[in-house]
Protein backbone atom coordinates (compact mmCIF):
# COMPACT_ATOMS: atom_id res chain seq x y z
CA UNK A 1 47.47 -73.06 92.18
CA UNK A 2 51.30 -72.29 91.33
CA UNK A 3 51.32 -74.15 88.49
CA UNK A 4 48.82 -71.30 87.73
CA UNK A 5 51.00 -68.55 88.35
CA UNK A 6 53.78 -69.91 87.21
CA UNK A 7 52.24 -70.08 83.75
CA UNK A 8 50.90 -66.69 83.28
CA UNK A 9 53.90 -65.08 84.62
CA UNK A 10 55.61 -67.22 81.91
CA UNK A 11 53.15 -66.32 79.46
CA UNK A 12 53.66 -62.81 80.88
CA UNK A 13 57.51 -62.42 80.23
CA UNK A 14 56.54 -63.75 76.83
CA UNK A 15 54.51 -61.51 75.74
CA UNK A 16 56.56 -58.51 77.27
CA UNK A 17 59.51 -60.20 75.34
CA UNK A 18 57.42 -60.42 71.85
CA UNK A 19 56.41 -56.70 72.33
CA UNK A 20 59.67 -55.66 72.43
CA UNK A 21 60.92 -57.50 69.59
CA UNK A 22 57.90 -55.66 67.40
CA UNK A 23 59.28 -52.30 68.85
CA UNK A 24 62.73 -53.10 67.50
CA UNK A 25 61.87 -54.35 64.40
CA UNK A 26 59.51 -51.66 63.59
CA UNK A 27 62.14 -49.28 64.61
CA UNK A 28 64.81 -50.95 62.36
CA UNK A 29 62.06 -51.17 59.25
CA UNK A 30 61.32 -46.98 60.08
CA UNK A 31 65.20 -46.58 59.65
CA UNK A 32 65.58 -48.58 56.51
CA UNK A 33 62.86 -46.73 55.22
CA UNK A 34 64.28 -43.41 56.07
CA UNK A 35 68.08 -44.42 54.13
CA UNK A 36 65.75 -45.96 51.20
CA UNK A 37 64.22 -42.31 51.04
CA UNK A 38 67.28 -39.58 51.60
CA UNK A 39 69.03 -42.22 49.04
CA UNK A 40 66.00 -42.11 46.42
CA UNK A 41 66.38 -38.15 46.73
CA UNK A 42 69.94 -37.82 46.28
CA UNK A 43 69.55 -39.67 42.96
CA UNK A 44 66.95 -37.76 42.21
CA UNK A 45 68.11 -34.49 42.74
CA UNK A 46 71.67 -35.13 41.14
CA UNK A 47 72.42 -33.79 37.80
CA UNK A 48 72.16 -35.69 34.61
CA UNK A 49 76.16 -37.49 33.51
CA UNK A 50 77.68 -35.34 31.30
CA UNK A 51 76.89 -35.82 27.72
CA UNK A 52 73.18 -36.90 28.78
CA UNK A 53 69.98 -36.12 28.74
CA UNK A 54 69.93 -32.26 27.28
CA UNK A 55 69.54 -33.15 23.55
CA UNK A 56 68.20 -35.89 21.73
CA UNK A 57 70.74 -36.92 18.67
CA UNK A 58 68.76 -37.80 15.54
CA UNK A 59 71.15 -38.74 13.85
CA UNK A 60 71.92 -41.95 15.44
């Protein structure tokens, strides 16, 4: 009968131990995301270099 108990509270810790791991790395991928995002907005909202990108030379 321990051997019983002793599994499932093994099995238990494990699965408390596995849930946290998905909490942290779901956490982690929700920050990436967020830098991937404010970074992908500050390029897009910055102004062209100058000397491109306001008229189209023909001539070249």
């Amino acid at each position: 009968m321990s051997d019983i108990a002793v599994t499932a509270l093994a099995l238990k810790q494990a699965q408390t131990l596995h849930s946290a791991q998905i909490a942290m790395t779901r956490k982690q991928h929700e920050m990436e995301m967020d830098l991937v995002s404010m970074l992908a907005d500050a390029v897009r909202n910055a102004p062209a270099p100058q000397g491109m990108g306001l008229q189209i030379d023909k001539r070249a």
